[in-house]
Protein backbone atom coordinates (compact mmCIF):
# COMPACT_ATOMS: atom_id res chain seq x y z
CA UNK A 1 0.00 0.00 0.00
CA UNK A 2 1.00 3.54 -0.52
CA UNK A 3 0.00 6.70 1.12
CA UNK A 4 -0.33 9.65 -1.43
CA UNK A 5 -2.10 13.17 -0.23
CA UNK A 6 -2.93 11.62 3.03
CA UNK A 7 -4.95 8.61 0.98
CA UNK A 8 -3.95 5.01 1.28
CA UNK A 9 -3.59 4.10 -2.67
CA UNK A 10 -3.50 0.44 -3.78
CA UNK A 11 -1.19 -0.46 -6.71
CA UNK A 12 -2.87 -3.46 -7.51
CA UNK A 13 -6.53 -1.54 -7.75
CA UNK A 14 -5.40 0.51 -10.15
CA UNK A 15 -3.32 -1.28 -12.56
CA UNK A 16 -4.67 -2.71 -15.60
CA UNK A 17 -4.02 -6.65 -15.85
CA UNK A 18 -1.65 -5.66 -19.07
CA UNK A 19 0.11 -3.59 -16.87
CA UNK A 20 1.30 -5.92 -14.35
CA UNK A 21 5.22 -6.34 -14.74
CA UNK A 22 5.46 -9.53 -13.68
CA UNK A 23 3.26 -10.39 -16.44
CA UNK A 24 5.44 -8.85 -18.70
CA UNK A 25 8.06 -10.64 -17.36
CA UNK A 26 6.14 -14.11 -17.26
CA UNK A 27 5.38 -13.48 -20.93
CA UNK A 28 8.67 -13.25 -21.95
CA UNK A 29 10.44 -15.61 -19.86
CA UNK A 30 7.54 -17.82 -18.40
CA UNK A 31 7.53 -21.22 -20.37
CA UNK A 32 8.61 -24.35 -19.51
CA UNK A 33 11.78 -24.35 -20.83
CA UNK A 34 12.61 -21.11 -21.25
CA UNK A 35 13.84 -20.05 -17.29
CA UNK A 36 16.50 -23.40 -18.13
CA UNK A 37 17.57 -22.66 -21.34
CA UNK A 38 18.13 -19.01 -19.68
CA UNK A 39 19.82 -20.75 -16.88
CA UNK A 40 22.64 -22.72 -18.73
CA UNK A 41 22.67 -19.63 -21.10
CA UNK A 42 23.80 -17.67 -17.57
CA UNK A 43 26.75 -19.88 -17.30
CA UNK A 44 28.02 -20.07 -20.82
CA UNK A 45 27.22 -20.06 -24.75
CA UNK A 46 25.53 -23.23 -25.75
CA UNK A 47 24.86 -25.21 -29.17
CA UNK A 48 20.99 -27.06 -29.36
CA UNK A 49 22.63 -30.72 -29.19
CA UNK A 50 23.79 -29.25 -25.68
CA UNK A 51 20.61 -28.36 -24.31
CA UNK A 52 19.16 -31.17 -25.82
CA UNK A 53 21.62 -32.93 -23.18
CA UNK A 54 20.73 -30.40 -20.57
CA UNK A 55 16.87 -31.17 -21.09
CA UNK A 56 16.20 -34.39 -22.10
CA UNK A 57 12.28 -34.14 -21.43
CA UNK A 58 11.61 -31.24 -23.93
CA UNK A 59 10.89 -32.61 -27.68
CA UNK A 60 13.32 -30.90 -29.87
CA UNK A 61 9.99 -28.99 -31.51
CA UNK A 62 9.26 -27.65 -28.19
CA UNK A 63 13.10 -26.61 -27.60
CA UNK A 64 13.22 -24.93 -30.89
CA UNK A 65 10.00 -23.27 -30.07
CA UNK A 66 11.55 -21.88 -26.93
CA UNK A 67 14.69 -20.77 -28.04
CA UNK A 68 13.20 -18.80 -31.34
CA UNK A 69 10.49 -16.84 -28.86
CA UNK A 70 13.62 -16.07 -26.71
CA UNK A 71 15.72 -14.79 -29.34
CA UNK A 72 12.40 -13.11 -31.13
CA UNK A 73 11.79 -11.22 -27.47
CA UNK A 74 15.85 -10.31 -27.99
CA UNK A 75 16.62 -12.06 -25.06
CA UNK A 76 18.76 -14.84 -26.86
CA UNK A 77 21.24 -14.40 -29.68
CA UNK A 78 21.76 -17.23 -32.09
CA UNK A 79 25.16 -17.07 -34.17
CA UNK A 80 25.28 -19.66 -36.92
CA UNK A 81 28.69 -20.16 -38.76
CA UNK A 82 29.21 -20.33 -41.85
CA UNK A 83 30.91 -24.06 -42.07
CA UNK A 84 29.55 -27.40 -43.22
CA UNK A 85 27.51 -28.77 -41.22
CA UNK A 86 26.20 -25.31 -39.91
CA UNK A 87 27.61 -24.82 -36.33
CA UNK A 88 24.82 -22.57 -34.24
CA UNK A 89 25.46 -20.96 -31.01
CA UNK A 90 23.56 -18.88 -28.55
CA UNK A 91 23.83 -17.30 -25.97
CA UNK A 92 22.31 -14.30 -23.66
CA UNK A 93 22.14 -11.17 -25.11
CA UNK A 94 22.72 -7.70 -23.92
CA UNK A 95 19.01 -7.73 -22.88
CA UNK A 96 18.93 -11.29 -21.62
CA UNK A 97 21.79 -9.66 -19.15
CA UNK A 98 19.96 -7.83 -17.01
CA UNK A 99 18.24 -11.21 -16.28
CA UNK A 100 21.07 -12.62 -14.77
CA UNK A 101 20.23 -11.36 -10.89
CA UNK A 102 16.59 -12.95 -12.07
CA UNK A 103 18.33 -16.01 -12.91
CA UNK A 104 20.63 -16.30 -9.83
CA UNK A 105 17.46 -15.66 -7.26
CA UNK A 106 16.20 -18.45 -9.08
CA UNK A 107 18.47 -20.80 -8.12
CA UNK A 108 18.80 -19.78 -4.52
CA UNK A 109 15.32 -20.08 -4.42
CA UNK A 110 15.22 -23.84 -5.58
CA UNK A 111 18.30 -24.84 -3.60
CA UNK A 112 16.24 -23.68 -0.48
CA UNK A 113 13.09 -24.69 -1.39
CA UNK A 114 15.00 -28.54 -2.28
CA UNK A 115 16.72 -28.74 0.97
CA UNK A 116 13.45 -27.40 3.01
CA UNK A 117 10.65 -26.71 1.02
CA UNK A 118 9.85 -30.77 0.06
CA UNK A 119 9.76 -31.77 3.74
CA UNK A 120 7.05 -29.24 4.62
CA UNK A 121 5.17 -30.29 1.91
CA UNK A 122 5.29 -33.73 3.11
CA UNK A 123 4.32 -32.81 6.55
CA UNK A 124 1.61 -30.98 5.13
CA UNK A 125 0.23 -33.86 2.75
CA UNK A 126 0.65 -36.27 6.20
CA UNK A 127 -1.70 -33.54 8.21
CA UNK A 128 -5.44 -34.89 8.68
CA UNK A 129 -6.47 -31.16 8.66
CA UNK A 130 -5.28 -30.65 4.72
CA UNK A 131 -8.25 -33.14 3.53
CA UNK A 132 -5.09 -35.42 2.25
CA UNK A 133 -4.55 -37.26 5.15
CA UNK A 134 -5.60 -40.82 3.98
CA UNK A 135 -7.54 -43.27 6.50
CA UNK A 136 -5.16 -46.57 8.10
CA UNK A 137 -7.21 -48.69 6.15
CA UNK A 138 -5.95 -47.00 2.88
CA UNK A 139 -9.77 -45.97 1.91
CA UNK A 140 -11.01 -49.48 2.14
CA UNK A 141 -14.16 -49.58 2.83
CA UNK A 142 -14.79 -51.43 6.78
CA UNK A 143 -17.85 -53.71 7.17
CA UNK A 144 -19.40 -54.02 10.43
């Protein structure tokens, strides 16, 4: 909340959805490859066959699709050389940069959340107050 002329203002109230940055952000990074491919790109240039390796669950179509919206949003730049067979690399651009902080509290974030986050979520999945708790006699129906 802010305070402006002695009002308390919402942000949120007054923004348009299309405003939102985090949208923006989501629509040009969000994807379910696209926050890896930017993470490997953080570390170093990289050819497809590489993030093929990287990630093995994305279908080269989708991978393709993912890298060509990145580079389209400038965030990516491919360089192909000029040899037989063509050699492609890409890497972040100037743009794709600034994401790097983005990127890094990323990662924090997920080494955290993997060293802390799964065990509350087990706890929380074990907790007869969730509605996930499941009955000792695994659902079975009793007879009496």
């Amino acid at each position: 909340m802010l305070i402006m002329a002695g009002k308390v203002c919402d942000p949120l109230a007054a923004m348009k959805p299309e405003h939102c940055p985090v949208r923006v952000t989501v629509g040009v990074i969000g994807g379910k490859w696209k926050p890896l491919i930017l993470f490997y790109l953080k570390h170093r240039t990289m050819r497809f066959n590489e993030f093929r390796r990287m990630i093995p669950d994305a279908s080269q179509k989708m991978l393709t699709q993912q890298l060509r919206d990145l580079e389209r949003a400038g965030i990516i730049t491919r360089k192909i050389y000029p040899e037989v067979p063509p050699r492609v690399e890409y890497s972040l651009s100037s743009d794709g940069e600034t994401l790097r902080p983005v990127l890094a509290a990323m990662a924090s974030w997920g080494q955290k959340y993997r060293l802390h986050g799964r065990a509350r979520v087990r706890a929380w999945k074990r907790s007869p107050e969730n509605g996930l708790h499941r009955p000792k006699n695994n659902g079975r129906t009793t007879h009496v």
